[in-house]
Protein backbone atom coordinates (compact mmCIF):
# COMPACT_ATOMS: atom_id res chain seq x y z
CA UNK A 1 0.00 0.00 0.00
CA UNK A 2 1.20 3.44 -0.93
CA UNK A 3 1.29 6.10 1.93
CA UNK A 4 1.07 9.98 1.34
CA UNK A 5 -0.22 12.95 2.67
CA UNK A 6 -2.26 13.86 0.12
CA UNK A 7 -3.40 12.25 -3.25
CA UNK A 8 -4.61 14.98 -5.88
CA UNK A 9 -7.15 12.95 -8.18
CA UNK A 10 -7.15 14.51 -11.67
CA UNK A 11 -4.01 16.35 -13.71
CA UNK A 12 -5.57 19.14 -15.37
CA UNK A 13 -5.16 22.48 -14.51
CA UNK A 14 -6.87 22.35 -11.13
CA UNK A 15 -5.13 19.62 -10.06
CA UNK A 16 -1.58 20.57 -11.30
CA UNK A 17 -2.02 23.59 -9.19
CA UNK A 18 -3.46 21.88 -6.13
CA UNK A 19 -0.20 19.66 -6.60
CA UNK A 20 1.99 22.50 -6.64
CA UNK A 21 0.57 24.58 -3.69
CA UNK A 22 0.50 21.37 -1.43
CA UNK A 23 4.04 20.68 -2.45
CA UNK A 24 5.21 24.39 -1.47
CA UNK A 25 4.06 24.10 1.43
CA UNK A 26 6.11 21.01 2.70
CA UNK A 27 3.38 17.81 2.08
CA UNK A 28 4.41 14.76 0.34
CA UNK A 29 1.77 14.49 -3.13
CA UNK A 30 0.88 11.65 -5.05
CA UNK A 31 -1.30 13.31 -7.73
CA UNK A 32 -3.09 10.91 -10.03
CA UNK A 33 -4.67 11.15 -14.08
CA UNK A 34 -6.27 8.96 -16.13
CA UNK A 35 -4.69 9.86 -19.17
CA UNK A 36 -1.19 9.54 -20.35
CA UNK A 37 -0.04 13.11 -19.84
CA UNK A 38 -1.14 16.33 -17.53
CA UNK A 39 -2.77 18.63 -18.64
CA UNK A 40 -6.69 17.74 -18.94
CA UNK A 41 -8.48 20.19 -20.98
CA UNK A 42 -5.65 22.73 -21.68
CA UNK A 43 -3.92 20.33 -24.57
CA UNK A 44 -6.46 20.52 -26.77
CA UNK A 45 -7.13 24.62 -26.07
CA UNK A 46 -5.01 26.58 -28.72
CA UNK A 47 -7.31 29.99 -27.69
CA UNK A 48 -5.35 32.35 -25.84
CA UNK A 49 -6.23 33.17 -22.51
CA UNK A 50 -8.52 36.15 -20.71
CA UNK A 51 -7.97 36.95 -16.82
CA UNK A 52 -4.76 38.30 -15.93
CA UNK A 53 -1.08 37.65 -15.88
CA UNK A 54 -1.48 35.33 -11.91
CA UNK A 55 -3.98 33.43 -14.54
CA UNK A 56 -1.95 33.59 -17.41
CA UNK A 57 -3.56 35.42 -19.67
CA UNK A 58 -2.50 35.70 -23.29
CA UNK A 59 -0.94 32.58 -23.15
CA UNK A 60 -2.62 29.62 -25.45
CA UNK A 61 -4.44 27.00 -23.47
CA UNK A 62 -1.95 24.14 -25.14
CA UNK A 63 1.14 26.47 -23.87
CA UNK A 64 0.12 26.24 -20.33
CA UNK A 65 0.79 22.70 -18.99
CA UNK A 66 4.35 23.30 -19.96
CA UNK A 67 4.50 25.94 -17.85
CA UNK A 68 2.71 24.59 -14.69
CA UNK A 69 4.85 21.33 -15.29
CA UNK A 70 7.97 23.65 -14.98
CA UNK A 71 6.74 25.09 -11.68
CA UNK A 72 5.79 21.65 -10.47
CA UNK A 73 9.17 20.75 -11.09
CA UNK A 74 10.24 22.77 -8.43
CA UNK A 75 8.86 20.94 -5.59
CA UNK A 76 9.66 17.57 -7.72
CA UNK A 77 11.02 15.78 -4.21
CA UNK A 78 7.85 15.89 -2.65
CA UNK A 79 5.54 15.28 -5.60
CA UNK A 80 5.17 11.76 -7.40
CA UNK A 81 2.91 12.14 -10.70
CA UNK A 82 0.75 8.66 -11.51
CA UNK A 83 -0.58 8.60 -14.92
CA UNK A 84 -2.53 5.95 -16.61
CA UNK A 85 -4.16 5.86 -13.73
CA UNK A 86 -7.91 5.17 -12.98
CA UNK A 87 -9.15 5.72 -9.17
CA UNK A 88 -12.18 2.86 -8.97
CA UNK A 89 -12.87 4.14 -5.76
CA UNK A 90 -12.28 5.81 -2.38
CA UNK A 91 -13.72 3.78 0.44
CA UNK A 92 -14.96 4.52 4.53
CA UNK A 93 -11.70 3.80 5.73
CA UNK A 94 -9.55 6.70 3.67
CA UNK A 95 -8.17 4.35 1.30
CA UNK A 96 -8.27 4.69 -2.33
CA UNK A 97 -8.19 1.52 -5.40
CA UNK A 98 -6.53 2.55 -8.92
CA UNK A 99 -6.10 0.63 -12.20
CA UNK A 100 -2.63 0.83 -14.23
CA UNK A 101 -1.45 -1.24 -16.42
CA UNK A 102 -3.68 -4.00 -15.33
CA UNK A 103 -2.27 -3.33 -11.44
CA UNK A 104 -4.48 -2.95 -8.87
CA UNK A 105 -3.24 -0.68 -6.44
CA UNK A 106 -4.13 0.64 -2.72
CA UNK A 107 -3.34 4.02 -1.64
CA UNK A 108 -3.66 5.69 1.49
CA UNK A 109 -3.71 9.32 2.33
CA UNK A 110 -4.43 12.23 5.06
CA UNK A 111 -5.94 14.73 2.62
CA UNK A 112 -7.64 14.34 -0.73
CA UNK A 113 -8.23 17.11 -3.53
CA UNK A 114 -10.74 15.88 -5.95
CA UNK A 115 -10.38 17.93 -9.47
CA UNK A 116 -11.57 15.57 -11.81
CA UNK A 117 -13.43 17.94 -13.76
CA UNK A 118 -16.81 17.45 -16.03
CA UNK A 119 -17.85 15.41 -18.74
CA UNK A 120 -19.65 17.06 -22.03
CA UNK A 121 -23.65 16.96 -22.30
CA UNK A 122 -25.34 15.27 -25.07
CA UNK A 123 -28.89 16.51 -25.96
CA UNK A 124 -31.51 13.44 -26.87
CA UNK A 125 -32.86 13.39 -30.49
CA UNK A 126 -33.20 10.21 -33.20
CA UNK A 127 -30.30 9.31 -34.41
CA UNK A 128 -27.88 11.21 -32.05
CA UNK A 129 -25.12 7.91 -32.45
CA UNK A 130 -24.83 8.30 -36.06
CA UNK A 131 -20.66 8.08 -36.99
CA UNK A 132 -19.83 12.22 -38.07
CA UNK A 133 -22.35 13.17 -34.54
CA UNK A 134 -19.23 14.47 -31.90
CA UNK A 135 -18.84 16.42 -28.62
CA UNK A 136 -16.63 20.00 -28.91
CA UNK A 137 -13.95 17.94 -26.61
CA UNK A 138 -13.50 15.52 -29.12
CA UNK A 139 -13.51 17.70 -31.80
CA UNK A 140 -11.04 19.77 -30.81
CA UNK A 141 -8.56 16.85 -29.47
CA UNK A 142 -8.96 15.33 -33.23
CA UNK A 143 -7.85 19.08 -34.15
CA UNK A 144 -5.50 20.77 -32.25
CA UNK A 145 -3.94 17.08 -30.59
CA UNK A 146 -4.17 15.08 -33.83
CA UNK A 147 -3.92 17.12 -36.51
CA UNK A 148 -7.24 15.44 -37.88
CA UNK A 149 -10.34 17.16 -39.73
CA UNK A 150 -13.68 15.53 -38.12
CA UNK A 151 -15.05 15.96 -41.70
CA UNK A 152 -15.52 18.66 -44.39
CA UNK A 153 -18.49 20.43 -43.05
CA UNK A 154 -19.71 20.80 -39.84
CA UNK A 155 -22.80 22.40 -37.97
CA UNK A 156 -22.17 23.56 -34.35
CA UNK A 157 -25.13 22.57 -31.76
CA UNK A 158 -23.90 25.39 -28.57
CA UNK A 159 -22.82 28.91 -28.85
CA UNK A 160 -21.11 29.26 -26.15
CA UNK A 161 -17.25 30.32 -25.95
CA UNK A 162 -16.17 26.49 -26.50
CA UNK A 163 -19.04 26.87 -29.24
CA UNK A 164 -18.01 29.47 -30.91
CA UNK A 165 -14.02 29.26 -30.29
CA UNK A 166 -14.31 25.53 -31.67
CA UNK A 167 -16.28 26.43 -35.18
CA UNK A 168 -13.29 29.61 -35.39
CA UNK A 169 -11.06 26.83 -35.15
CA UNK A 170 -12.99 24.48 -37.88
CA UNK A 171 -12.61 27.55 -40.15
CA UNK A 172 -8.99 28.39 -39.89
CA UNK A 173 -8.88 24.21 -40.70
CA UNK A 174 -10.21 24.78 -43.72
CA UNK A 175 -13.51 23.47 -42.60
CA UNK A 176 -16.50 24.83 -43.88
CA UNK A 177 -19.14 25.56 -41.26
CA UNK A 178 -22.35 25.82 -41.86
CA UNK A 179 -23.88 27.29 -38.72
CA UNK A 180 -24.10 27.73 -34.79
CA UNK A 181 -27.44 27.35 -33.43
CA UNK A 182 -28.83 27.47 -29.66
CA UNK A 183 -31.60 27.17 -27.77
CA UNK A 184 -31.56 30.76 -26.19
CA UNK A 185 -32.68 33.85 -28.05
CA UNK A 186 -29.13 35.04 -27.93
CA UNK A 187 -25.80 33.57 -28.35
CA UNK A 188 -24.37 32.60 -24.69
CA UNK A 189 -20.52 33.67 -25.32
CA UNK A 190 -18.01 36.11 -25.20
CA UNK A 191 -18.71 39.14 -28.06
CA UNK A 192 -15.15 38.97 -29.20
CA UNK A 193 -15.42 35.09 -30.20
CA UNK A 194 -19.01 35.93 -32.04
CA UNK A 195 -17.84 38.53 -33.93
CA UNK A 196 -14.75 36.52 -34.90
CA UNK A 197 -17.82 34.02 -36.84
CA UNK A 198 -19.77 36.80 -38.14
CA UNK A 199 -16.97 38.59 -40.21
CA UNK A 200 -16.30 35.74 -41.91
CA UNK A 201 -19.83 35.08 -42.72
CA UNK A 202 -20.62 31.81 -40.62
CA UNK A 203 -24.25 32.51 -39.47
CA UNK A 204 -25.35 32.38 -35.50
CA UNK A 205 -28.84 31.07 -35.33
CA UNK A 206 -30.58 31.53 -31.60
CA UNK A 207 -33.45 30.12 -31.16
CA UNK A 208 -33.14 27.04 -33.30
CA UNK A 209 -32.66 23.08 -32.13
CA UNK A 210 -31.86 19.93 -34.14
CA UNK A 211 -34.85 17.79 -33.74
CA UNK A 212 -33.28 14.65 -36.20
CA UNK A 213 -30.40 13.48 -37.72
CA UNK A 214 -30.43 11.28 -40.88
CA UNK A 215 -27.83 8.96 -42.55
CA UNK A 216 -27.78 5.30 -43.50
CA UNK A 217 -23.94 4.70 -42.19
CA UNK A 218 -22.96 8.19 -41.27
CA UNK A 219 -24.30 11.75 -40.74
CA UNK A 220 -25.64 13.20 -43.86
CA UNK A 221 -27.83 16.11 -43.16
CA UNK A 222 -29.82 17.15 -39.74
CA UNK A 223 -33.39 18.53 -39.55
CA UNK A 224 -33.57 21.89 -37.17
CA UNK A 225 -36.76 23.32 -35.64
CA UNK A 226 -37.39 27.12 -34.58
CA UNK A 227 -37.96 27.93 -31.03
CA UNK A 228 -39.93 30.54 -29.66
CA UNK A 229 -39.14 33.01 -26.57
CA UNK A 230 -40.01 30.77 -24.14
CA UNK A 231 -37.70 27.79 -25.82
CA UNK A 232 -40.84 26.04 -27.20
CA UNK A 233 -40.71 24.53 -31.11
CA UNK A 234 -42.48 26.13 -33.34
CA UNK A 235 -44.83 23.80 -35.78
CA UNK A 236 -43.93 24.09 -39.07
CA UNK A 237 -40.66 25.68 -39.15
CA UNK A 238 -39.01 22.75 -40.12
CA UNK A 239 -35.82 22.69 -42.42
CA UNK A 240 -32.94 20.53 -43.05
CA UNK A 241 -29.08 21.11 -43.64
CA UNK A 242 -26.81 18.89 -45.12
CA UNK A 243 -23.79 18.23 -43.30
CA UNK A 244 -21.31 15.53 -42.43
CA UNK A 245 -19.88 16.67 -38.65
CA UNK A 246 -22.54 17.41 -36.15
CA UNK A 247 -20.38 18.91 -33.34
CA UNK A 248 -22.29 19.46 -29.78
CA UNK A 249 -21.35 21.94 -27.41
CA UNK A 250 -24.29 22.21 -25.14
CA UNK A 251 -22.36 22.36 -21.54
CA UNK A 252 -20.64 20.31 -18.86
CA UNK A 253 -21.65 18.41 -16.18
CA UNK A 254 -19.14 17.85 -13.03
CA UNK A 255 -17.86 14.31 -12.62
CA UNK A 256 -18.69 14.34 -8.98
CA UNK A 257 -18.70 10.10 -8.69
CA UNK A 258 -16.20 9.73 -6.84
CA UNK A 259 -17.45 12.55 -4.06
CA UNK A 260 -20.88 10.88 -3.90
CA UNK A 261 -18.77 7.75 -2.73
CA UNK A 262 -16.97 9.31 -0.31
CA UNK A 263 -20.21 10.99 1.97
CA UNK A 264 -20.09 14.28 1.07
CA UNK A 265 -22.91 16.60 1.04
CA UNK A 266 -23.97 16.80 -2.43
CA UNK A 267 -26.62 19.11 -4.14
CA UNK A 268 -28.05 20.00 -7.61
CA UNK A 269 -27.28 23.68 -8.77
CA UNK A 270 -28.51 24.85 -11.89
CA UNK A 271 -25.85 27.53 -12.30
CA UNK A 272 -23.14 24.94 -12.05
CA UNK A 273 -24.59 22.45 -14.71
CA UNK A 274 -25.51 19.32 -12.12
CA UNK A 275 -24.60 18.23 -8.44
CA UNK A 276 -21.86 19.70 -7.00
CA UNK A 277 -20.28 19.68 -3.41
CA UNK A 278 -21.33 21.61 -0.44
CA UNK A 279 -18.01 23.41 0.96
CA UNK A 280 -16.49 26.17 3.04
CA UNK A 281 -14.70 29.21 1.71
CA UNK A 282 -11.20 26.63 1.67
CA UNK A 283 -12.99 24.34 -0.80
CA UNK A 284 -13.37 21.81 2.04
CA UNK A 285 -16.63 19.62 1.20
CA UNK A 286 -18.62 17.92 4.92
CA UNK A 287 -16.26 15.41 4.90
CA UNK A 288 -12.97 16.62 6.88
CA UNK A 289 -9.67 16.42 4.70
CA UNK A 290 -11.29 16.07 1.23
CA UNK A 291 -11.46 19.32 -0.64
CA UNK A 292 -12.08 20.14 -4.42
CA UNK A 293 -10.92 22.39 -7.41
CA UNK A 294 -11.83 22.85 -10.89
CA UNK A 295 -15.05 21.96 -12.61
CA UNK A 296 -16.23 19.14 -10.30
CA UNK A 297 -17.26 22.19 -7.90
CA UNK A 298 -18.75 24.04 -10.72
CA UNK A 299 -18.05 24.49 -14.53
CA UNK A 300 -16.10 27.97 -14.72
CA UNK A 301 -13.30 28.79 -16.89
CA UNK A 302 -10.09 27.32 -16.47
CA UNK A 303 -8.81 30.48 -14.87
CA UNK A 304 -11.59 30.07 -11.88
CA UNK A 305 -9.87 26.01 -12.12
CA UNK A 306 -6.30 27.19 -11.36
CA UNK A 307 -6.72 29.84 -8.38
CA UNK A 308 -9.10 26.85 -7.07
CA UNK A 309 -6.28 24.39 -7.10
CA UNK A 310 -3.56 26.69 -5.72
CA UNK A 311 -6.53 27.05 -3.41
CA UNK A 312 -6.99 23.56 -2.37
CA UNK A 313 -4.12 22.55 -2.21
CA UNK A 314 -2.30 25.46 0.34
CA UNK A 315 -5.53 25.07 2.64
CA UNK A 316 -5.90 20.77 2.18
CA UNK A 317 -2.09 21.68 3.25
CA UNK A 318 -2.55 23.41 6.02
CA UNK A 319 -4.84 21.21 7.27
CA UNK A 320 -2.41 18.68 7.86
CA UNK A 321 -0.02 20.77 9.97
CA UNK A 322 2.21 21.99 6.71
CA UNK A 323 1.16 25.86 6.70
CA UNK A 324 3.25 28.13 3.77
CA UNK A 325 4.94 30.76 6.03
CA UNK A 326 3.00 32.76 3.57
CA UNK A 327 -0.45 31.17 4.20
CA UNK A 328 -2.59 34.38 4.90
CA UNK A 329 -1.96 36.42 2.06
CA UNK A 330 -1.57 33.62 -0.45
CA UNK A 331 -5.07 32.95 0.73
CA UNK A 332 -6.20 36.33 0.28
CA UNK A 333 -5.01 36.89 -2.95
CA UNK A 334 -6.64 33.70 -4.21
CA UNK A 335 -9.70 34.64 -3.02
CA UNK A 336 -9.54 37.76 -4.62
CA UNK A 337 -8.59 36.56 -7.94
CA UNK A 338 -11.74 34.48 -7.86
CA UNK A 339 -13.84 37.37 -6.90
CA UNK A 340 -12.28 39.29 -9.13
CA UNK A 341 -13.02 36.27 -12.55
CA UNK A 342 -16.50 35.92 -11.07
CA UNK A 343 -17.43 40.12 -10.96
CA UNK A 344 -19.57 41.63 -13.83
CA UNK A 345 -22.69 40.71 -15.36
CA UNK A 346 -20.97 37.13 -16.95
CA UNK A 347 -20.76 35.75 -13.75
CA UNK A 348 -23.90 36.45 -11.96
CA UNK A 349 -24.76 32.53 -12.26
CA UNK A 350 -21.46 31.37 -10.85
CA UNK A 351 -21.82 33.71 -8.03
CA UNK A 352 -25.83 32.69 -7.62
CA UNK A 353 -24.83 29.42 -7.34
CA UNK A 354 -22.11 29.92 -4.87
CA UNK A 355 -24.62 31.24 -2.25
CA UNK A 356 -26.28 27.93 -2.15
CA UNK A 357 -23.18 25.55 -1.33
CA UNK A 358 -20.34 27.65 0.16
CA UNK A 359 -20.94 27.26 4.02
């Protein structure tokens, strides 16, 4: 069995920086990913970066694991990285199961930081399995990972930023896109990344949902339906595009499983996209020693993700007796960099939904 004082469960960006803040501040860190590098998300982002410079702004999503690597590397004697590695599950008595390489291993720590992040929705309508029908995630790993095109057209089901950054993308592939619809009478992301679509003549189409897909073998064309203020369809309105790629970008949900497991209070919050943990203002959930980061406590921007982990992992930290002589005002500032991402009329839902669960 494998003894540490804390186990970080998920190497994207929340979890890199939960690593690195635990590490600082004198805790030995077994931090733990599925995949077969770190860097979750971020690898397959090529968009730069809002925020500011503590959140690295400017810098390309793809650009910043390197970075955080080189800062992990720092504390590299008291952090052990674990990847191909599946947790199966976290049990009453504080010890965790993984899966590599066929091994089945048993780990057992003081402190746990979950940031395992969220998986993509899919919406429900005939024929959503059809081979050319794809999530935004996958697109963009096929893209910006593997150098693949999905296909030679593509419609866009989400216009959010990953919406809208992801048919940009498509374009500058050579891709022809053919639209970006949503449910909502008006497109749900940044300005800059709309207006980046409209120059180029790709048409945003609110109010509009895809009701059928058709194809024998694959995706051929898709049958949308116009919605009305209140998100209702409107008989009649009917039409079909022809198209090979469906991509969907309708949201995340948090991949809480593994918190459900464990005890902790867990409840549903629209604003955050599904069940999420109740915590305190250190991201500690009801159950003492486990804490969170990243989009398992709420889908935000990978900004929010980061200050979370750096977070997490100097309070999870202290909690163990290993306080950073600069504790206080690391604390402070992180706090105020989240306040700071969640100000202004974009993040009224994030902050909505923090009322209900922070305790």
């Amino acid at each position: 069995m494998i003894k540490t004082d804390i186990v970080v469960i998920g190497g994207g960006p929340a979890g890199i920086c939960a690593a690195i803040n635990a590490a600082s501040s004198g805790a030995k860190v077994l931090l733990l990913d599925r995949d077969s590098q770190l860097g979750g998300q971020l690898i397959k982002q090529t968009h730069m970066f809002f925020g500011s410079q503590k959140q690295h702004a400017s810098v390309r999503g793809i650009d910043i694991p390197g970075i955080l690597v080189k800062e992990m590397e720092e504390y590299k004697d008291n952090i052990q990285i674990m990847l191909d590695a599946t947790v199966l599950g976290i049990y009453e008595d504080g010890v965790l199961t993984i899966e590599k390489n066929d091994d089945y291993i048993k780990i057992k720590p003081k402190g746990i930081i979950v940031a395992t992040g969220a998986s993509e929705k899919f919406p429900a309508f005939p024929n959503n399995d059809l081979p050319g029908i794809y999530g935004a995630g996958a697109v963009q790993t096929l893209m910006n990972v593997y150098g693949v095109s999905p296909g030679k057209s593509v419609f866009m089901v989400g216009a959010g930023n990953i919406g809208l950054i992801v048919s940009y993308q498509l374009v500058q592939a050579g891709v022809e896109v053919k639209g970006v619809i949503c449910r909502g009478p008006r497109y749900g992301g940044y300005a800059v990344h709309a207006s980046k679509l409209k120059r180029i003549g790709v048409p945003i189409m609110p109010g509009h949902r895809v009701i059928h897909a058709h194809g024998k073998d694959k995706l051929e064309r898709i049958t949308l339906i116009k919605l009305d203020e209140n998100k209702k369809e409107i008989s009649g309105t009917e039409f079909d595009i022809e198209t090979d790629v469906l991509c969907i970008s309708t949201g995340l949900t948090p991949l809480g499983e593994l918190l459900w497991q464990m005890g902790c209070e867990m409840k549903f919050i629209r604003e955050f996209s599904g069940h999420v943990p109740v915590r305190n203002e250190e991201l500690e959930t009801t159950v003492p020693g486990v804490f969170v980061a990243g989009d398992v406590a709420g889908i935000e921007e990978a900004s929010s993700a980061m200050v979370e982990g750096r977070l997490a992992g100097l309070c999870c930290a202290k909690k163990l007796g290993f306080t950073n002589p600069e504790y206080s005002s690391l604390k402070e500032d992180y706090l105020q960099q989240l306040h700071d991402l969640r100000s202004g009329p974009v993040g009224d839902g994030i902050r909505k939904g923090l009322a209900k669960i922070v305790v």
